[in-house]
PDB file of N, CA and C in Angstrom:
ATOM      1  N   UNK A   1      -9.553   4.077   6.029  1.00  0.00           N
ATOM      2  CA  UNK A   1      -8.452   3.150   6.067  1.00  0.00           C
ATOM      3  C   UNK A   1      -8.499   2.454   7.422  1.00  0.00           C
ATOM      4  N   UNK A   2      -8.198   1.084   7.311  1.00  0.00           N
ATOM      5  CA  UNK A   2      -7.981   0.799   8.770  1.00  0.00           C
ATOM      6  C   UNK A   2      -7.565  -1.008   8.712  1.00  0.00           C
ATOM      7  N   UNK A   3      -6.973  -1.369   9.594  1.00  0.00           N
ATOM      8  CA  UNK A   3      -6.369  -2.044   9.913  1.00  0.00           C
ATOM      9  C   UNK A   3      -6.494  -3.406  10.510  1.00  0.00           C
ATOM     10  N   UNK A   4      -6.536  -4.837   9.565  1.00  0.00           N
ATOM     11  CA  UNK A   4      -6.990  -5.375  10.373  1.00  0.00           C
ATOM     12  C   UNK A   4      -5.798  -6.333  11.167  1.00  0.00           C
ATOM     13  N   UNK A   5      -5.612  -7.076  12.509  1.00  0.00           N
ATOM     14  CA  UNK A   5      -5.058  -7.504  13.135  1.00  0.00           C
ATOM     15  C   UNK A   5      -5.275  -8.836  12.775  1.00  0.00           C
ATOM     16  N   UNK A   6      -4.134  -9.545  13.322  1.00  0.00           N
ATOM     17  CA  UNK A   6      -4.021 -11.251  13.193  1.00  0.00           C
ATOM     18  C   UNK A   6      -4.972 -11.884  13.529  1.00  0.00           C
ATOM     19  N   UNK A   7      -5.630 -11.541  14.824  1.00  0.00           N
ATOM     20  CA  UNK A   7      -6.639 -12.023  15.833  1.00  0.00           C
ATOM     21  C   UNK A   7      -7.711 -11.363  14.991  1.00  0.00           C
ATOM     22  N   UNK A   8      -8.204 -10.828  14.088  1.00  0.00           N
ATOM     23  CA  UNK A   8      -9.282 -10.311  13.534  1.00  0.00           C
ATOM     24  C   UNK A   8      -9.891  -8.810  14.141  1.00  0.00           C
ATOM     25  N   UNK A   9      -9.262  -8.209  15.297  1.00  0.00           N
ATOM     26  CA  UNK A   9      -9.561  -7.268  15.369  1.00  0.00           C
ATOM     27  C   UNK A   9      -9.488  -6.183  14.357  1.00  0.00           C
ATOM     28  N   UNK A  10     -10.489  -5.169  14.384  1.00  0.00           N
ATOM     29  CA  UNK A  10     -10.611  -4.095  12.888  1.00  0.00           C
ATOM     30  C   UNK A  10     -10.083  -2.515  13.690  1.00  0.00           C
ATOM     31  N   UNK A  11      -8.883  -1.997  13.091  1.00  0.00           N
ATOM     32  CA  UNK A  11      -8.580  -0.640  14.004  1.00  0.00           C
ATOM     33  C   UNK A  11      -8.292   0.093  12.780  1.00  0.00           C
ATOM     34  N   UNK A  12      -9.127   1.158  13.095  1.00  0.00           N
ATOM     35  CA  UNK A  12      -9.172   2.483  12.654  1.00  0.00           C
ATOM     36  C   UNK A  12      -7.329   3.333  12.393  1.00  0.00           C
ATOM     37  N   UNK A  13      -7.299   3.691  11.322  1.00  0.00           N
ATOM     38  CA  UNK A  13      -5.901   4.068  11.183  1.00  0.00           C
ATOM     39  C   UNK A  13      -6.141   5.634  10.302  1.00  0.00           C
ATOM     40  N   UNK A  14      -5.312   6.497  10.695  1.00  0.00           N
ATOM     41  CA  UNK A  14      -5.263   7.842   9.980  1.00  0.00           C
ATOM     42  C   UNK A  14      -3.664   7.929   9.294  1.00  0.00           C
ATOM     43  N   UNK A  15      -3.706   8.871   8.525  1.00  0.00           N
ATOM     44  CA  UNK A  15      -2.720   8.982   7.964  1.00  0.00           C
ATOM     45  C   UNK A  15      -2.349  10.643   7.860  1.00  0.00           C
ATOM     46  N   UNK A  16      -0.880  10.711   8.524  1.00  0.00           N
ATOM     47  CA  UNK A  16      -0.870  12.011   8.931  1.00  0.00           C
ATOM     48  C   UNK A  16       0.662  12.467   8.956  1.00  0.00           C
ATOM     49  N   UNK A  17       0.839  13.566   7.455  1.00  0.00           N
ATOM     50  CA  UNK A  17       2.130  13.793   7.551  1.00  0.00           C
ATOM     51  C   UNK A  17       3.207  12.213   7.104  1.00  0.00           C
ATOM     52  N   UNK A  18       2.546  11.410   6.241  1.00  0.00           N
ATOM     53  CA  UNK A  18       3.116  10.399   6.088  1.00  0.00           C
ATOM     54  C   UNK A  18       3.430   9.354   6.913  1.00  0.00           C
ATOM     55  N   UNK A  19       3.100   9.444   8.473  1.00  0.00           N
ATOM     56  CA  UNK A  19       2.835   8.269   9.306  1.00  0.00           C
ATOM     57  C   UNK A  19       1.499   7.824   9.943  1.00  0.00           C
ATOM     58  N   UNK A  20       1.734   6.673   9.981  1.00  0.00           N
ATOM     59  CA  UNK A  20       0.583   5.911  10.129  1.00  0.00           C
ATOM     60  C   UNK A  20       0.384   5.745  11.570  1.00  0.00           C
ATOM     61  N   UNK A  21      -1.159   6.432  11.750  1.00  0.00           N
ATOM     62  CA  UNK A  21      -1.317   6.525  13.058  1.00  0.00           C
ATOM     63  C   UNK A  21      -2.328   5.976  13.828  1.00  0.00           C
ATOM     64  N   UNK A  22      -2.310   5.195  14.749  1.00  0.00           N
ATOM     65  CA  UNK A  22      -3.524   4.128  15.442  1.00  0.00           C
ATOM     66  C   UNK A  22      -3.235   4.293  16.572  1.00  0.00           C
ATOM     67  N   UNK A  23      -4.709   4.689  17.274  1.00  0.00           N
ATOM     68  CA  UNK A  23      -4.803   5.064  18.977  1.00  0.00           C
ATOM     69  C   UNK A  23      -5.220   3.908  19.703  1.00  0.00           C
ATOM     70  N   UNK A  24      -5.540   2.623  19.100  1.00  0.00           N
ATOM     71  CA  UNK A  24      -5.895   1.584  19.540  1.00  0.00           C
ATOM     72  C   UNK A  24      -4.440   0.699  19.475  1.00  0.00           C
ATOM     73  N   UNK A  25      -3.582   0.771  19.713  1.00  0.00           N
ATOM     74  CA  UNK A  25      -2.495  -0.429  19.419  1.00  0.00           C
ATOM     75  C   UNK A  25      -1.360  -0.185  18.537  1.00  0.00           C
ATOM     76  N   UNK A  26      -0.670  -0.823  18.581  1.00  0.00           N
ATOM     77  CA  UNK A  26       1.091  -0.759  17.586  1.00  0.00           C
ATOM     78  C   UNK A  26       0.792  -1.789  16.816  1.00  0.00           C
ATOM     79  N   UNK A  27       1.415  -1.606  15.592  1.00  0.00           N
ATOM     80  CA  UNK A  27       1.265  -2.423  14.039  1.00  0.00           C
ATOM     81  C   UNK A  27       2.316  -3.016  14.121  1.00  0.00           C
ATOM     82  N   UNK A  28       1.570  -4.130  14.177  1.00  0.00           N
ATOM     83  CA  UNK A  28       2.207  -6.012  14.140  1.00  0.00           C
ATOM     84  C   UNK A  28       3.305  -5.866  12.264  1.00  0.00           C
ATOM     85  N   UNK A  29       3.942  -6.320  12.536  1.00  0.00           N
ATOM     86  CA  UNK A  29       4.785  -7.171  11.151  1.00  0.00           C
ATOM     87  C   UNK A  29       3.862  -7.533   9.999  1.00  0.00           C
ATOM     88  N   UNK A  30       2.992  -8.300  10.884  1.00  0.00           N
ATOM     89  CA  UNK A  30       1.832  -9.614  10.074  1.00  0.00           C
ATOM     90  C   UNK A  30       0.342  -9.265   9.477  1.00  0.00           C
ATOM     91  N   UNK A  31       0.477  -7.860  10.357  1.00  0.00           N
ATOM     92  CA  UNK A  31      -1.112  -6.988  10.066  1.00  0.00           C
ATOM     93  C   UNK A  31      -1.366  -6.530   9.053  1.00  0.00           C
ATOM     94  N   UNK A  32      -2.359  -6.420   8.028  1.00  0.00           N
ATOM     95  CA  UNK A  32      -2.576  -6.089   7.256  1.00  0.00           C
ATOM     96  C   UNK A  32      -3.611  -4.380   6.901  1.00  0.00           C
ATOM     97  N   UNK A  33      -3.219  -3.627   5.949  1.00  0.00           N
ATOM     98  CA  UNK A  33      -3.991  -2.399   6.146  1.00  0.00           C
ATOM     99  C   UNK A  33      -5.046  -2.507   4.751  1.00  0.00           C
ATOM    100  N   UNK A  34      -6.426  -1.403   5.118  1.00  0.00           N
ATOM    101  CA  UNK A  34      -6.980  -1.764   4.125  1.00  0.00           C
ATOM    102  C   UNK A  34      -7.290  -0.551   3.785  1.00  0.00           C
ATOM    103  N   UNK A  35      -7.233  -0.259   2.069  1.00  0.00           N
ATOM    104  CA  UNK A  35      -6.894   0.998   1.748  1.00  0.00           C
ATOM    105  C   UNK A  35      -7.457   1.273   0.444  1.00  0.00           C
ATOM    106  N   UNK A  36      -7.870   2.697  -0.258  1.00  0.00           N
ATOM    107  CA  UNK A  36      -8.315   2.303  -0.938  1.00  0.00           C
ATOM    108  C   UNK A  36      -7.518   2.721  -2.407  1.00  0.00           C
ATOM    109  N   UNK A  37      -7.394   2.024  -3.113  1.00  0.00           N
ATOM    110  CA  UNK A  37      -6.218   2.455  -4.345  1.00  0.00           C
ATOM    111  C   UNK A  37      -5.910   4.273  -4.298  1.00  0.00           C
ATOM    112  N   UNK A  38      -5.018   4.695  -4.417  1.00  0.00           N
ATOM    113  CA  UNK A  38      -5.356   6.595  -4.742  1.00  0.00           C
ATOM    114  C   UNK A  38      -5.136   6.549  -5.948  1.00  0.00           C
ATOM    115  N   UNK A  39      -4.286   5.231  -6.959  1.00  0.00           N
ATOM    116  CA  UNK A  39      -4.789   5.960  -8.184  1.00  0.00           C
ATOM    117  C   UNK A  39      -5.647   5.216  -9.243  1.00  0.00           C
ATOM    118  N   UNK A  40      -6.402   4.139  -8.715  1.00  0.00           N
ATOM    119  CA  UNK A  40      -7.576   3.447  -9.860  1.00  0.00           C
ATOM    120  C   UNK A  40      -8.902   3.360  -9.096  1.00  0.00           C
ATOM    121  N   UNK A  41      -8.836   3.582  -7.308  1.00  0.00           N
ATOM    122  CA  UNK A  41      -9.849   3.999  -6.345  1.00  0.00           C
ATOM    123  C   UNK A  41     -10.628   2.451  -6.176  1.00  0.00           C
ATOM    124  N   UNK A  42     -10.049   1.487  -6.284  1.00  0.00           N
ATOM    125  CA  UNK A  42     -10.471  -0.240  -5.803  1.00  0.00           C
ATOM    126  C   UNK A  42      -9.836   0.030  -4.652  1.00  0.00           C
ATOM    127  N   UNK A  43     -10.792  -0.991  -3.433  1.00  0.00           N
ATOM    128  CA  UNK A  43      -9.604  -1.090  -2.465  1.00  0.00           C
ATOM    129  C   UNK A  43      -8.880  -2.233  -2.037  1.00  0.00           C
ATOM    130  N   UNK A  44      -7.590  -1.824  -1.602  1.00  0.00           N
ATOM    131  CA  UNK A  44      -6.779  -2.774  -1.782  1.00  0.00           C
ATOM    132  C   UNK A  44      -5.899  -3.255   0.261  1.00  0.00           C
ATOM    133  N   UNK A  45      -5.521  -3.950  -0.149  1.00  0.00           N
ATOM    134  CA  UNK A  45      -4.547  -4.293   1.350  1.00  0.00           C
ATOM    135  C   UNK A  45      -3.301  -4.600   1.033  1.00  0.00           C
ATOM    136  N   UNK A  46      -2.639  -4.632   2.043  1.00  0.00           N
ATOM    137  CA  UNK A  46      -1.050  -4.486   1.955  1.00  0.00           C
ATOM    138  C   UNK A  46      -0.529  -5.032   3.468  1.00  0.00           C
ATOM    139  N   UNK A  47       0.372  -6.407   3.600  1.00  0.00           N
ATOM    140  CA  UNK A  47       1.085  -6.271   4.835  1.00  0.00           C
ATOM    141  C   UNK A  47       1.655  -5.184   5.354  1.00  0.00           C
ATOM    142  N   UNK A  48       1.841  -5.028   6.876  1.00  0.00           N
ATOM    143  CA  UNK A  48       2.797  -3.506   7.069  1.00  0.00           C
ATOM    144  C   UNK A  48       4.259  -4.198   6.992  1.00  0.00           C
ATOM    145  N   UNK A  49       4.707  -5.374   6.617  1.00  0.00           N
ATOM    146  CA  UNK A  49       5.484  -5.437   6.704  1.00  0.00           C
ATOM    147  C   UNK A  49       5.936  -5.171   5.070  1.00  0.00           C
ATOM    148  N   UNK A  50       4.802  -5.404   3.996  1.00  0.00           N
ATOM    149  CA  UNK A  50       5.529  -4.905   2.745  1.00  0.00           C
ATOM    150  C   UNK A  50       6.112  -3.585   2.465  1.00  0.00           C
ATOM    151  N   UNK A  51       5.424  -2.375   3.629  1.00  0.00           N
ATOM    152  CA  UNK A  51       6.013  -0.712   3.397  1.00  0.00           C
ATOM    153  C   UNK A  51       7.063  -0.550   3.772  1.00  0.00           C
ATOM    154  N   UNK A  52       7.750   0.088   2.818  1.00  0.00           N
ATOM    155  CA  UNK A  52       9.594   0.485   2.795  1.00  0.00           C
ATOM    156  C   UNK A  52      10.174   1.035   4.013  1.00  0.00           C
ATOM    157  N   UNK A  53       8.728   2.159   4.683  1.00  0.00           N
ATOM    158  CA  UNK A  53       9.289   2.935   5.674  1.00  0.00           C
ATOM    159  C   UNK A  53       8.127   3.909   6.089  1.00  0.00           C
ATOM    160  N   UNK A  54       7.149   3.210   7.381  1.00  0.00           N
ATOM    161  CA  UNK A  54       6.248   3.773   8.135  1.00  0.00           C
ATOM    162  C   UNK A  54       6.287   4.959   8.747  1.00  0.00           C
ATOM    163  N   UNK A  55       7.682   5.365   8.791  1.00  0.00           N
ATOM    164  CA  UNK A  55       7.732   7.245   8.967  1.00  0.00           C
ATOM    165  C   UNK A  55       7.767   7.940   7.595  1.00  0.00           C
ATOM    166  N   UNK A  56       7.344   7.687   6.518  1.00  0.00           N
ATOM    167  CA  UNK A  56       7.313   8.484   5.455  1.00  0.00           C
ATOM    168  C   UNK A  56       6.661   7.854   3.881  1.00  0.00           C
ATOM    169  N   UNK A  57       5.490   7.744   4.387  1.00  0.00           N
ATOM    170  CA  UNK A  57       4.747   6.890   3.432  1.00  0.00           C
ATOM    171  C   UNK A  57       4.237   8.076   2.194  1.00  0.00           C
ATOM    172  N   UNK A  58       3.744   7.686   1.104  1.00  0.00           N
ATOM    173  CA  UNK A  58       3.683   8.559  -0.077  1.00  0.00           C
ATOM    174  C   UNK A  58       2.353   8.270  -0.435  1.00  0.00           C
ATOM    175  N   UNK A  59       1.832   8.646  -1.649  1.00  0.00           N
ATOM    176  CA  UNK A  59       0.521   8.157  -2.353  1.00  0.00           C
ATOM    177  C   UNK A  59       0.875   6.929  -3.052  1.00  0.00           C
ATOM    178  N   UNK A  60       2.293   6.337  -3.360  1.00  0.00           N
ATOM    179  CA  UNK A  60       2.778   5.547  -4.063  1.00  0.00           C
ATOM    180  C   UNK A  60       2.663   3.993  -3.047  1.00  0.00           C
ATOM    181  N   UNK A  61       2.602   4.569  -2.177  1.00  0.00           N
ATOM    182  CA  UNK A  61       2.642   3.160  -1.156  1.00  0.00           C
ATOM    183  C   UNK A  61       1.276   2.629  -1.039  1.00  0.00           C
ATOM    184  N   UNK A  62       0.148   3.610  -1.394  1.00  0.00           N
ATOM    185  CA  UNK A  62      -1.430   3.265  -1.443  1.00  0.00           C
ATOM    186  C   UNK A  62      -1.685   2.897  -2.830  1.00  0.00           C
ATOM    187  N   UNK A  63      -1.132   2.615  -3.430  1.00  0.00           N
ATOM    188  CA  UNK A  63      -1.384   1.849  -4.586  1.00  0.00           C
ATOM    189  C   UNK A  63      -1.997   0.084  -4.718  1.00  0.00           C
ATOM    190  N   UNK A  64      -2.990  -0.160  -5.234  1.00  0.00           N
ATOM    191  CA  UNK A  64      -3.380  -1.793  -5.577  1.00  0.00           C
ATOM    192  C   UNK A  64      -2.098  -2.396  -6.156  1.00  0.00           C
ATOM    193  N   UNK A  65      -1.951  -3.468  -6.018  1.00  0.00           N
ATOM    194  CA  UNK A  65      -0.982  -4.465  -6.627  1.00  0.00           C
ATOM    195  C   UNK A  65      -1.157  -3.916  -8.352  1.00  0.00           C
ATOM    196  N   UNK A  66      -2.024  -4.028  -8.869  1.00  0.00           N
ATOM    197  CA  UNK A  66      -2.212  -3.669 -10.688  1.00  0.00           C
ATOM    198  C   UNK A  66      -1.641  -2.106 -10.895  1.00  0.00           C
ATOM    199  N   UNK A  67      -1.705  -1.212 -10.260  1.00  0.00           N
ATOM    200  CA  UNK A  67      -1.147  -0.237  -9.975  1.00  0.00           C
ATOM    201  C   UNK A  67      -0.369   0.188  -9.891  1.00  0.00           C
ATOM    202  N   UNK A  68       1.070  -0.543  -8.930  1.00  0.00           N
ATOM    203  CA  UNK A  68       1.700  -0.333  -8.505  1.00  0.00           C
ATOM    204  C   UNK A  68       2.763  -1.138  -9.365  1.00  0.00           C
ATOM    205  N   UNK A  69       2.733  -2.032 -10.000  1.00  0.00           N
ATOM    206  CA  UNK A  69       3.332  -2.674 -11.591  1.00  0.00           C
ATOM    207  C   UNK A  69       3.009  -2.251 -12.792  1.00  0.00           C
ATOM    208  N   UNK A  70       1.772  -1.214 -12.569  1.00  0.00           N
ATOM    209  CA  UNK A  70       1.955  -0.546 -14.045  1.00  0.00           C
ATOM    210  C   UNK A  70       2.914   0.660 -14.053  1.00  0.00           C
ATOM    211  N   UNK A  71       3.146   1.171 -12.733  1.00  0.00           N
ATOM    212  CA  UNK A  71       4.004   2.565 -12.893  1.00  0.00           C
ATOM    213  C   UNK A  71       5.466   2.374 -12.811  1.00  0.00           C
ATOM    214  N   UNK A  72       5.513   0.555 -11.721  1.00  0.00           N
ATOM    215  CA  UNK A  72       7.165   0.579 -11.699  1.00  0.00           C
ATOM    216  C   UNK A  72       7.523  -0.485 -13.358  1.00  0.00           C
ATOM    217  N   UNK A  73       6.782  -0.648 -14.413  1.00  0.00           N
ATOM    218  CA  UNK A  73       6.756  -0.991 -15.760  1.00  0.00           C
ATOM    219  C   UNK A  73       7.336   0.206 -16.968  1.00  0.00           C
ATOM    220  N   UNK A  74       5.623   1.303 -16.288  1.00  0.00           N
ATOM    221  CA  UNK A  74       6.198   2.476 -17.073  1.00  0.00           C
ATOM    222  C   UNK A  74       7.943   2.956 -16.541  1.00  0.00           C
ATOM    223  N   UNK A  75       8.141   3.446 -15.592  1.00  0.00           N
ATOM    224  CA  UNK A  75       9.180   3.799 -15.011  1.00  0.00           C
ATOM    225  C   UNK A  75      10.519   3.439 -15.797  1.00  0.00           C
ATOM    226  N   UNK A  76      10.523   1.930 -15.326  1.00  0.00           N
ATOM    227  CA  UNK A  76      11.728   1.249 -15.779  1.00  0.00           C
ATOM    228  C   UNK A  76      11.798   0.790 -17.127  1.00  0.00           C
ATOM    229  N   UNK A  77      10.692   0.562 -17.560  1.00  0.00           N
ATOM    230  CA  UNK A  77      11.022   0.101 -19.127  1.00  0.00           C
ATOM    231  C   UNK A  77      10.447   0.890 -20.329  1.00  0.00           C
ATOM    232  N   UNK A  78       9.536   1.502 -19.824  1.00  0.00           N
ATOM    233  CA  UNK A  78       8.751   2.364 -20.778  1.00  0.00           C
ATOM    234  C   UNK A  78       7.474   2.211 -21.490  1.00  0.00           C
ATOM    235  N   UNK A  79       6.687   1.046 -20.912  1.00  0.00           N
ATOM    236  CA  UNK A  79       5.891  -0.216 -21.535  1.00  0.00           C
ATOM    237  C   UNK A  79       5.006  -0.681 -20.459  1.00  0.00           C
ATOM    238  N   UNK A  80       3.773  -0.427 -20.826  1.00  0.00           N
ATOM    239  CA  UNK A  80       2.377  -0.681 -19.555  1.00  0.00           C
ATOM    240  C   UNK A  80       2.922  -2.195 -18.937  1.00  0.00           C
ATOM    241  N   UNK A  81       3.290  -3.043 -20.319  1.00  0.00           N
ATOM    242  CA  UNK A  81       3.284  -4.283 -19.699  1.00  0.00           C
ATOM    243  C   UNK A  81       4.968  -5.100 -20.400  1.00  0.00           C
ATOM    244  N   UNK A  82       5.778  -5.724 -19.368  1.00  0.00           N
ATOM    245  CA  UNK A  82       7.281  -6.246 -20.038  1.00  0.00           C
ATOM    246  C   UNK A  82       7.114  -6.874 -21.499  1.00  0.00           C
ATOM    247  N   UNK A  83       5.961  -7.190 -21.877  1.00  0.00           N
ATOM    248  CA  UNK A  83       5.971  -8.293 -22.752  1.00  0.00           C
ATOM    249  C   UNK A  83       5.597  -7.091 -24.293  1.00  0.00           C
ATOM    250  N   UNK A  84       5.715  -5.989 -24.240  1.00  0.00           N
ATOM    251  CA  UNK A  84       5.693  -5.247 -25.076  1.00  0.00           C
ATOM    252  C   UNK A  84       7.068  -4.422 -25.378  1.00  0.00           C
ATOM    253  N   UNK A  85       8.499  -5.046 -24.593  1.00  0.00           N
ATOM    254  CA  UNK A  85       9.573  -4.748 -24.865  1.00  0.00           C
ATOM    255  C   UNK A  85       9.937  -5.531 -26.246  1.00  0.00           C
ATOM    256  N   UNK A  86      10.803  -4.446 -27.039  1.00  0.00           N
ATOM    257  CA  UNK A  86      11.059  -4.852 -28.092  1.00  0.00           C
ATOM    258  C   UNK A  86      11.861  -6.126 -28.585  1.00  0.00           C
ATOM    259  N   UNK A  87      12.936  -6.104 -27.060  1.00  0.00           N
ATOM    260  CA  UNK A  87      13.922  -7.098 -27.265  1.00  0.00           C
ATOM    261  C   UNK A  87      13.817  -8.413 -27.254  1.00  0.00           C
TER     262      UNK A  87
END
């Protein structure tokens, strides 16, 4: 996993106990992380400003975009995809 910066710099990031940890620098708003799906294994990126909460990140937050709308689909409606709701 690791991190790239506005300016294009590439920093190495661990993940530990649910926070995100970089010995090279503090995570910008605008920075983006690069990661690799945990549950379809593509890898994917994510602003840090899209995560809910950098002291307590989950396997749910490493999810690809396709991923991460199929489970909040299943979840809430019951249906891989909205357009298979009955109503």
């Amino acid at each position: 996993m690791y991190l790239l910066k506005r300016n294009g710099n590439k920093i190495n990031l661990k993940l530990k106990n649910g926070i995100l940890i970089s010995q090279e620098g503090k995570l910008g708003q605008k920075d983006s992380v690069f990661f690799i799906c945990s549950k379809c294994g593509k890898e994917a990126s994510r602003r840090i400003a899209l995560f809910s909460n950098l002291k307590n990140l989950t396997d749910r937050d490493f999810y690809c975009q396709q991923c991460n709308t199929l489970t909040n689909n299943l979840e809430k409606y019951g249906v891989k995809n909205v357009m298979q709701i009955k109503e």
